[in-house]
C-alpha atoms as a PDB file:
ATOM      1  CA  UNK A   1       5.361 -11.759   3.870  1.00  0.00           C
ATOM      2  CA  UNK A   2       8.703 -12.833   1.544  1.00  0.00           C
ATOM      3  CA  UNK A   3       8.864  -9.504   0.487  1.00  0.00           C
ATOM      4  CA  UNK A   4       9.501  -7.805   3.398  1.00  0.00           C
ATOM      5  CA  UNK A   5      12.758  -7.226   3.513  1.00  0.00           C
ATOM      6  CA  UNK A   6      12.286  -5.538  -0.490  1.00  0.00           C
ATOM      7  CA  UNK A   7      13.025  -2.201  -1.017  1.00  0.00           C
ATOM      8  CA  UNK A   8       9.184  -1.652  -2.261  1.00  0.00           C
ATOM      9  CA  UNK A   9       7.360  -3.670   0.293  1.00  0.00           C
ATOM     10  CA  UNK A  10       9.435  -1.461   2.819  1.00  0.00           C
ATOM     11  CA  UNK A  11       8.275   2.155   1.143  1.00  0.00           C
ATOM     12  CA  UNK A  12       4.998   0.565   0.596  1.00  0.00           C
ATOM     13  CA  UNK A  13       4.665  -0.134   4.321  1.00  0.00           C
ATOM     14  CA  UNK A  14       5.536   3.306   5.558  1.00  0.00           C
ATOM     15  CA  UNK A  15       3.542   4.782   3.003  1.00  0.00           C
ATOM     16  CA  UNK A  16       0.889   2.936   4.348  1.00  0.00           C
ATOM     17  CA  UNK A  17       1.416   3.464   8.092  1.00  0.00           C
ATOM     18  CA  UNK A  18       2.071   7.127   7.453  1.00  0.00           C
ATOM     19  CA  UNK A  19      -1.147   7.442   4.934  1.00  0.00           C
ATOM     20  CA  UNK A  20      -3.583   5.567   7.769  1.00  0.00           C
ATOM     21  CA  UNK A  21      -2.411   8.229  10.237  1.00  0.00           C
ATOM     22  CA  UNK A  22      -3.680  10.982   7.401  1.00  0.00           C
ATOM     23  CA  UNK A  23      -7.961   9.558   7.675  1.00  0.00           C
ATOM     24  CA  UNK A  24      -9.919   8.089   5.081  1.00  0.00           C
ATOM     25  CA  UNK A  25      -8.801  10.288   2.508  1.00  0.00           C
ATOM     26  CA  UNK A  26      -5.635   8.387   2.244  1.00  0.00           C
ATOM     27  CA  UNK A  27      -5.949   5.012   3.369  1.00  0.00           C
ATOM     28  CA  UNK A  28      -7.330   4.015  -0.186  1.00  0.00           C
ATOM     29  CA  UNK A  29      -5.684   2.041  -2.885  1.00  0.00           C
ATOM     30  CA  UNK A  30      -4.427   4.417  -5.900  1.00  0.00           C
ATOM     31  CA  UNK A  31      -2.635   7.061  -3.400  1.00  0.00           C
ATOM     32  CA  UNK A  32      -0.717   4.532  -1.828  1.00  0.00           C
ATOM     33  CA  UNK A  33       0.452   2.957  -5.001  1.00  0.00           C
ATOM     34  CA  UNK A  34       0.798   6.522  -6.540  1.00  0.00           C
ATOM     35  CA  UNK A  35       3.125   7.655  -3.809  1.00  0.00           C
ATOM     36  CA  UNK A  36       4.975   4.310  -3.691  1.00  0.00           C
ATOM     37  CA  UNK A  37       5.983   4.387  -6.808  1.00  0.00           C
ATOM     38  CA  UNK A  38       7.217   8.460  -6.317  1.00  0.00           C
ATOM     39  CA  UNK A  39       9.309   7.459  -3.259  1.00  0.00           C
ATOM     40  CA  UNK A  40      10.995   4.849  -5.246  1.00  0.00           C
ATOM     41  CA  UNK A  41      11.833   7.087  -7.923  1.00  0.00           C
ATOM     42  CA  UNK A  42      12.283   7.670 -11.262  1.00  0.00           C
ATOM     43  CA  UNK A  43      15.487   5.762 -11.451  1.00  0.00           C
ATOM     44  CA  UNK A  44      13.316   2.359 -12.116  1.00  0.00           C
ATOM     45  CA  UNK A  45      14.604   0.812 -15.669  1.00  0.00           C
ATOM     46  CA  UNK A  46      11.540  -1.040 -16.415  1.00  0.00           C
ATOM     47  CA  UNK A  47       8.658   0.950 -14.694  1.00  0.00           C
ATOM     48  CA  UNK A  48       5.721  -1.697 -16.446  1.00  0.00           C
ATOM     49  CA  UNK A  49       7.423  -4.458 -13.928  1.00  0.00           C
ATOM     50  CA  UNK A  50       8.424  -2.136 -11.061  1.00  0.00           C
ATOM     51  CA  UNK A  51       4.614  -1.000 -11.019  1.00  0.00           C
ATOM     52  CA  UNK A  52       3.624  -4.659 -10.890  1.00  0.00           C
ATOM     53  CA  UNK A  53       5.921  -5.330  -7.611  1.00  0.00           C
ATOM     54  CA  UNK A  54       4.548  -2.864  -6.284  1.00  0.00           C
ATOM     55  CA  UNK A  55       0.729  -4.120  -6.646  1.00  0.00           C
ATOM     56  CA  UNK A  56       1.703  -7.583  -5.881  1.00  0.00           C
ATOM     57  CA  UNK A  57       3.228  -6.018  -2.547  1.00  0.00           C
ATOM     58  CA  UNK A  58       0.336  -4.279  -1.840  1.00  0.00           C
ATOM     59  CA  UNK A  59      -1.867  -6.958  -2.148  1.00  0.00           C
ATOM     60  CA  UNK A  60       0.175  -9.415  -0.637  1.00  0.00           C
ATOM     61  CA  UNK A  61      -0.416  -7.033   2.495  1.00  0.00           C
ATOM     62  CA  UNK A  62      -4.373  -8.240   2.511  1.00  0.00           C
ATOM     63  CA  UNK A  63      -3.291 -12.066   1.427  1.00  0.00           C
ATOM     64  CA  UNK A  64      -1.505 -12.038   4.807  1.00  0.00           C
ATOM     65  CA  UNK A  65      -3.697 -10.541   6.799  1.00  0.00           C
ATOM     66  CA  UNK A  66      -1.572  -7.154   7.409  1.00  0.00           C
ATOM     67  CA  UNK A  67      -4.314  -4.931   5.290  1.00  0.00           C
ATOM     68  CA  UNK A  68      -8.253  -5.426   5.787  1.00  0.00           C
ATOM     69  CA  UNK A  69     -10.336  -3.900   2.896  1.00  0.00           C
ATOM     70  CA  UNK A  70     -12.638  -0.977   4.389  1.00  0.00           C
ATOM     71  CA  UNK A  71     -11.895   2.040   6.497  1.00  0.00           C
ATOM     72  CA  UNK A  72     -15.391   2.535   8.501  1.00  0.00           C
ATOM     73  CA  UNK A  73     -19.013   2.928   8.636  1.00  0.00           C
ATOM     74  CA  UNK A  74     -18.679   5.479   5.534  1.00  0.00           C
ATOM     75  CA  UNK A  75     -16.093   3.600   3.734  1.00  0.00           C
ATOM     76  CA  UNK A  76     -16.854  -0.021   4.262  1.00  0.00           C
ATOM     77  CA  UNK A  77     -14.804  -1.373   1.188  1.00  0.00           C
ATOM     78  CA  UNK A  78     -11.861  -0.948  -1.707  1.00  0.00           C
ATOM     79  CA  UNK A  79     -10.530   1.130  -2.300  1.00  0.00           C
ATOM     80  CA  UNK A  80     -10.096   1.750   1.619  1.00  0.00           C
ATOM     81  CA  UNK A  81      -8.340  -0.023   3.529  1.00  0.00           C
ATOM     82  CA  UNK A  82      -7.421  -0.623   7.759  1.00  0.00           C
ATOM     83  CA  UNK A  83      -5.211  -2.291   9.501  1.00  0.00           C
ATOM     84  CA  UNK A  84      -6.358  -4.493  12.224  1.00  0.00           C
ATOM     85  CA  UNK A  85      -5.564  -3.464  15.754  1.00  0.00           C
ATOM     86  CA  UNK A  86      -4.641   0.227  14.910  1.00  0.00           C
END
């Protein structure tokens, strides 16, 4: 993923990993982005485009294969989400 080494796609990330560890309840699309965008602050200068990154981030995660839409049996689709191999 290019942005990997951004300061979003890195929150993102361990919002994610530390979400997935919380169940179901978590690992789903608007908390992730929600709590993203707290971490990052409320320094951001143009929030519009700073709340973009961070969706294009997120879904950059399932373009590459990192993010697989569905969490189980009783959640089989968006907004949950698993990683593979977890």
């Amino acid at each position: 993923m290019s942005e990997a080494a951004s300061p979003i796609a890195e929150t993102l990330a361990a919002v994610v990993k530390e979400f997935l560890a919380k169940g179901s309840r978590f690992a789903q699309t608007k908390p992730v982005i929600l709590e993203t965008l707290r971490r990052l602050g409320p320094h951001r200068r143009d929030e519009l485009k700073t709340e973009q990154a961070v969706l294009r981030a997120y879904y950059a995660m399932f373009k590459n294969g990192t993010l697989h839409w569905g969490y189980d049996a009783n959640n089989p689709g968006p907004p949950f989400f698993h990683v593979a191999d977890e």
